[in-house]
N, C-alpha and C. Protein backbone atom coordinates (compact mmCIF):
# COMPACT_ATOMS: atom_id res chain seq x y z
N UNK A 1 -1.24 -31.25 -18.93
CA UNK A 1 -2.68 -31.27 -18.78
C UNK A 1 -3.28 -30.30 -19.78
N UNK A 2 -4.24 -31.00 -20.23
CA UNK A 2 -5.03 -29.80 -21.23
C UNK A 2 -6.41 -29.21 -20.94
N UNK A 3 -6.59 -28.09 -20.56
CA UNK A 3 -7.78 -27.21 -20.21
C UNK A 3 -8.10 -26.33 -21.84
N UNK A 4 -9.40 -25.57 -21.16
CA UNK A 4 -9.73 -25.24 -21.93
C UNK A 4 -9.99 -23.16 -21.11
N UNK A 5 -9.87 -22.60 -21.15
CA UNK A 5 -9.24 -21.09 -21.04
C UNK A 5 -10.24 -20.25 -21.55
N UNK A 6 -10.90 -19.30 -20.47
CA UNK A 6 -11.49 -18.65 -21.37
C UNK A 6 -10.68 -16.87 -20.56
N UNK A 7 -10.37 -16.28 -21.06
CA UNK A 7 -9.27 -14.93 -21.07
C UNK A 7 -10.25 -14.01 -21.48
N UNK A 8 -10.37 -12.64 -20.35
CA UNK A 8 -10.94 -11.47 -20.55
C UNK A 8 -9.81 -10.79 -21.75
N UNK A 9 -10.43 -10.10 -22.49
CA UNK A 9 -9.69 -9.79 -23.57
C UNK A 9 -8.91 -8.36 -23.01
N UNK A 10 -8.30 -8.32 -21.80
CA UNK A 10 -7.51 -7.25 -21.57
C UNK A 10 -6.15 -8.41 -21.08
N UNK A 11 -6.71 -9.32 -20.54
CA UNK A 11 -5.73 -10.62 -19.80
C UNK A 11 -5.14 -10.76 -21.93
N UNK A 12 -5.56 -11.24 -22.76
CA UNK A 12 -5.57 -11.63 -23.70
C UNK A 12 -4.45 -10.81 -24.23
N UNK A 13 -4.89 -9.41 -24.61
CA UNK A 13 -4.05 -7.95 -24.78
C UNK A 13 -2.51 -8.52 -23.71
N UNK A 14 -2.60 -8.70 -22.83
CA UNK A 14 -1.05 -8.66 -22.24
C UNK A 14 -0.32 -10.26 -22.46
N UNK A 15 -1.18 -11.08 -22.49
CA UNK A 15 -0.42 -12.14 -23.18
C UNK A 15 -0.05 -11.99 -24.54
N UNK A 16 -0.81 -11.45 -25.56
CA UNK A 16 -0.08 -11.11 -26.56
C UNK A 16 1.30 -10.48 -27.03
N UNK A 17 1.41 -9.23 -25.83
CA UNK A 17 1.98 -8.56 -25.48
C UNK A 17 3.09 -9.35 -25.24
N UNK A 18 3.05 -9.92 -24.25
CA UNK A 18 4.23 -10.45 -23.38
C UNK A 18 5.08 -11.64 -24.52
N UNK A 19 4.23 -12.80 -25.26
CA UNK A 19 4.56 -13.49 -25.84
C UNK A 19 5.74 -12.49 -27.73
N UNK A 20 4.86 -11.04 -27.27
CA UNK A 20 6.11 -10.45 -29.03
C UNK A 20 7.17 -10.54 -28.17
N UNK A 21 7.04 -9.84 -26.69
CA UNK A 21 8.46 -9.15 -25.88
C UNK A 21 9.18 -10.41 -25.69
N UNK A 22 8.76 -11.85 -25.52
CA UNK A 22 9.92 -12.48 -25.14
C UNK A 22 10.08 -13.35 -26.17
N UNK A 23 9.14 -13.24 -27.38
CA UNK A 23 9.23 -14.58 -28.50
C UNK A 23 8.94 -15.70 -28.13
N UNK A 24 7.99 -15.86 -27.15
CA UNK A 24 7.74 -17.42 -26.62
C UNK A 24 6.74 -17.63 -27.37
N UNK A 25 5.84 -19.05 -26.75
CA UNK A 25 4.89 -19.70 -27.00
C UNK A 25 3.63 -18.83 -26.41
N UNK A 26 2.69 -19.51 -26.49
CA UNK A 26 1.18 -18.97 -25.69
C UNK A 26 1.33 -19.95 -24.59
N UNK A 27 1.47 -20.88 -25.02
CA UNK A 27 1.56 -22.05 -23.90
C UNK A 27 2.81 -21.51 -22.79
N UNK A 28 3.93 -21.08 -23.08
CA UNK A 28 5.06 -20.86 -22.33
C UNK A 28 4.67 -19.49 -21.78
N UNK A 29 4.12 -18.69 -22.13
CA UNK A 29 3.86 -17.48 -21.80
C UNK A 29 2.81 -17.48 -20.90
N UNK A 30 1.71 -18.29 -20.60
CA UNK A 30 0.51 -18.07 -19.95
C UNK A 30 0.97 -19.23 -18.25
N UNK A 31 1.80 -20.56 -18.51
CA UNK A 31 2.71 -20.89 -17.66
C UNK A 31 3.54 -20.20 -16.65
N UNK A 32 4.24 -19.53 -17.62
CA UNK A 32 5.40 -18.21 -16.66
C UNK A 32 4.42 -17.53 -15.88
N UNK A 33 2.98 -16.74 -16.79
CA UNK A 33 2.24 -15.56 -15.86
C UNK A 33 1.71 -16.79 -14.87
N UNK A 34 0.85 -17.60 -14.73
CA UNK A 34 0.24 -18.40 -13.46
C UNK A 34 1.56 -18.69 -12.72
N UNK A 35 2.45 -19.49 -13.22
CA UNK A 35 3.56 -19.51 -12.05
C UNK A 35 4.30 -18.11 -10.83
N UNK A 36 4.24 -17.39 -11.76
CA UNK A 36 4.71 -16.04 -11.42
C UNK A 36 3.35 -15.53 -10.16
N UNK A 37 2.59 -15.24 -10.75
CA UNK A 37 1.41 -15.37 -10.06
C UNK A 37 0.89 -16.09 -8.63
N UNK A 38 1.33 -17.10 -8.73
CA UNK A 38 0.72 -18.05 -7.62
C UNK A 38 2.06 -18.50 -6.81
N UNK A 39 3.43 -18.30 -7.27
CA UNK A 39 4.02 -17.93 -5.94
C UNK A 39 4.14 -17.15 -5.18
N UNK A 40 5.04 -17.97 -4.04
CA UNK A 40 4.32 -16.93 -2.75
C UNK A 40 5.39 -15.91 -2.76
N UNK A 41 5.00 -14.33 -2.57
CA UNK A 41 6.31 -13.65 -2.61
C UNK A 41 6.26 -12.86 -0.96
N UNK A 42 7.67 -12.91 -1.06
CA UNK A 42 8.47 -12.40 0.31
C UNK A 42 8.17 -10.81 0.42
N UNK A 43 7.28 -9.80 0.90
CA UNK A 43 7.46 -8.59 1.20
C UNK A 43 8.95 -8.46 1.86
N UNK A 44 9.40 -7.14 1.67
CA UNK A 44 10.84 -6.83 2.08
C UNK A 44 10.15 -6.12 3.25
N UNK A 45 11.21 -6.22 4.65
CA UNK A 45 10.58 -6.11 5.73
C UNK A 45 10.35 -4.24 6.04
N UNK A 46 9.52 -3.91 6.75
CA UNK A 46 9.69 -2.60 6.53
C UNK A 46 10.21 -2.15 7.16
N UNK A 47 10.47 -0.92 7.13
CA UNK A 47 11.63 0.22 7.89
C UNK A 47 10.81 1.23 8.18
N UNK A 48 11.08 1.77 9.45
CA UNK A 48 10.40 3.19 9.59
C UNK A 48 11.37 4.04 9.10
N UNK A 49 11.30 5.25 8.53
CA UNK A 49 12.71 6.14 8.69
C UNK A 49 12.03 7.34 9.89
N UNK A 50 13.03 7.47 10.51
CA UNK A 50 12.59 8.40 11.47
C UNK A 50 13.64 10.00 11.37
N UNK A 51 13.03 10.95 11.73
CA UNK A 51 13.71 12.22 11.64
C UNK A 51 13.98 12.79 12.67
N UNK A 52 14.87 13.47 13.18
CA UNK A 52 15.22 14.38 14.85
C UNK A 52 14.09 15.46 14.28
N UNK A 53 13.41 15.69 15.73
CA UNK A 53 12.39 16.95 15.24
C UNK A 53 13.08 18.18 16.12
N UNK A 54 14.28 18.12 16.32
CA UNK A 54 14.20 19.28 16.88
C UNK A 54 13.97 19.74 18.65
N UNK A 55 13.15 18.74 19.18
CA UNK A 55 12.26 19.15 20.47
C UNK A 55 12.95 18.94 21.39
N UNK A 56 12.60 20.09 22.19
CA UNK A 56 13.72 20.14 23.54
C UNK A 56 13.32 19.31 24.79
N UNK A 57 13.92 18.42 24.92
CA UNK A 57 13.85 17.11 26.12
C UNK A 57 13.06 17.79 27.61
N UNK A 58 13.47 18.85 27.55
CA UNK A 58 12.85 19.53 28.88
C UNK A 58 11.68 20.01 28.90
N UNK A 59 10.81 19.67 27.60
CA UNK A 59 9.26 20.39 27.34
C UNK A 59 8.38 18.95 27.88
N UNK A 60 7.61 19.18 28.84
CA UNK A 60 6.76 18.05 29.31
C UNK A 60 5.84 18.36 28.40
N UNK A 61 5.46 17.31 27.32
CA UNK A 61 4.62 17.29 26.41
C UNK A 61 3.53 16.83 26.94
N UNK A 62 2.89 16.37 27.85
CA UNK A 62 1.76 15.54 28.44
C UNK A 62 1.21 17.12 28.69
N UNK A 63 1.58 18.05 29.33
CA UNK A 63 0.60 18.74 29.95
C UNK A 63 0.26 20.02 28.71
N UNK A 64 1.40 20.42 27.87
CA UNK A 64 1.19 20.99 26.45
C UNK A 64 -0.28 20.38 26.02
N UNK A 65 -0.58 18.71 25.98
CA UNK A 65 -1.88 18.47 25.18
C UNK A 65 -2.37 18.43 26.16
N UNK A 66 -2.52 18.73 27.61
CA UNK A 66 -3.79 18.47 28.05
C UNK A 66 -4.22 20.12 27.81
N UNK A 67 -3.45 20.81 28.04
CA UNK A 67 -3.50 22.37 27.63
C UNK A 67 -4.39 22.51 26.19
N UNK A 68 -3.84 21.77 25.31
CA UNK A 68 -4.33 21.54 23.71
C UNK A 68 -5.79 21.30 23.83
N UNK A 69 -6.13 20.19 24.64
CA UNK A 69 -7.45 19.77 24.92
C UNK A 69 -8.29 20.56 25.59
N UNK A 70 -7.70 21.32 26.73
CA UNK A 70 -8.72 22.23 27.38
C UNK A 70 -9.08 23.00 26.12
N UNK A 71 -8.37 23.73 25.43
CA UNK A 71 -8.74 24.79 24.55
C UNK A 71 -9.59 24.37 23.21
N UNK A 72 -9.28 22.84 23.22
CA UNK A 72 -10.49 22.12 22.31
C UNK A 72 -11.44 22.31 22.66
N UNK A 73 -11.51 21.90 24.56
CA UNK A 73 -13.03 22.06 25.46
C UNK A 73 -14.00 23.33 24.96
N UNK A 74 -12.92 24.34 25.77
CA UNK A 74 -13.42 25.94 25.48
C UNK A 74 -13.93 26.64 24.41
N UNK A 75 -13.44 25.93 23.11
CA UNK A 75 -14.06 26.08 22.17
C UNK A 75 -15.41 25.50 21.34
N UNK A 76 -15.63 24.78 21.58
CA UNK A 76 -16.63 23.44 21.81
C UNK A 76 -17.77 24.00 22.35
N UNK A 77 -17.33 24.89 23.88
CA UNK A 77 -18.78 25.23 24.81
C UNK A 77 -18.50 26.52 24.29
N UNK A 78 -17.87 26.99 23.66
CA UNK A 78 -17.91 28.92 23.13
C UNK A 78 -19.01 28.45 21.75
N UNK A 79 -18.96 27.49 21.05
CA UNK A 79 -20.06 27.65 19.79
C UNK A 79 -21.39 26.68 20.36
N UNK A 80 -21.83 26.36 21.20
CA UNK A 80 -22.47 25.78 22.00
C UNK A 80 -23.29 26.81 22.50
N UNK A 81 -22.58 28.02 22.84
CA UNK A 81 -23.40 29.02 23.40
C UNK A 81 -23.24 28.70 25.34
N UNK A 82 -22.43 27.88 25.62
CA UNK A 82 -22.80 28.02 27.40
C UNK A 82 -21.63 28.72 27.66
């Protein structure tokens, strides 16, 4: 099929580019980039990595932040002025 192309001259700059690096065509070179382009690609699935922090199983962390939070409170009504 024959179109007619109009290329921002930075798109232009890397087809040039691409066509010294592989010695192709313009035609073969602007093919490869839309093909390349418009398939669909597979993300690789992700991974968390996780780290031991250290924390001792016997610390009830629920009441540590509600502790955390009161002292958010207290501070809150200390620049508040009540």
């Amino acid at each position: 099929m024959r179109t007619t192309l109009t290329l921002d001259p930075d798109v232009d700059q890397l087809l040039k580019r691409a066509m010294r690096e592989r010695g192709s065509s313009f035609r073969d070179t602007v093919n490869d980039a839309i093909r390349s382009g418009l398939r669909p690609h597979k993300a690789p699935p992700f991974r968390q990595k996780t780290a031991a922090l250290g924390l001792d199983p016997a610390v009830n962390w629920d009441k540590a932040l509600r502790i955390a939070s009161q002292l958010e409170d207290e501070g809150i009504l200390r620049k508040m002025g009540k």
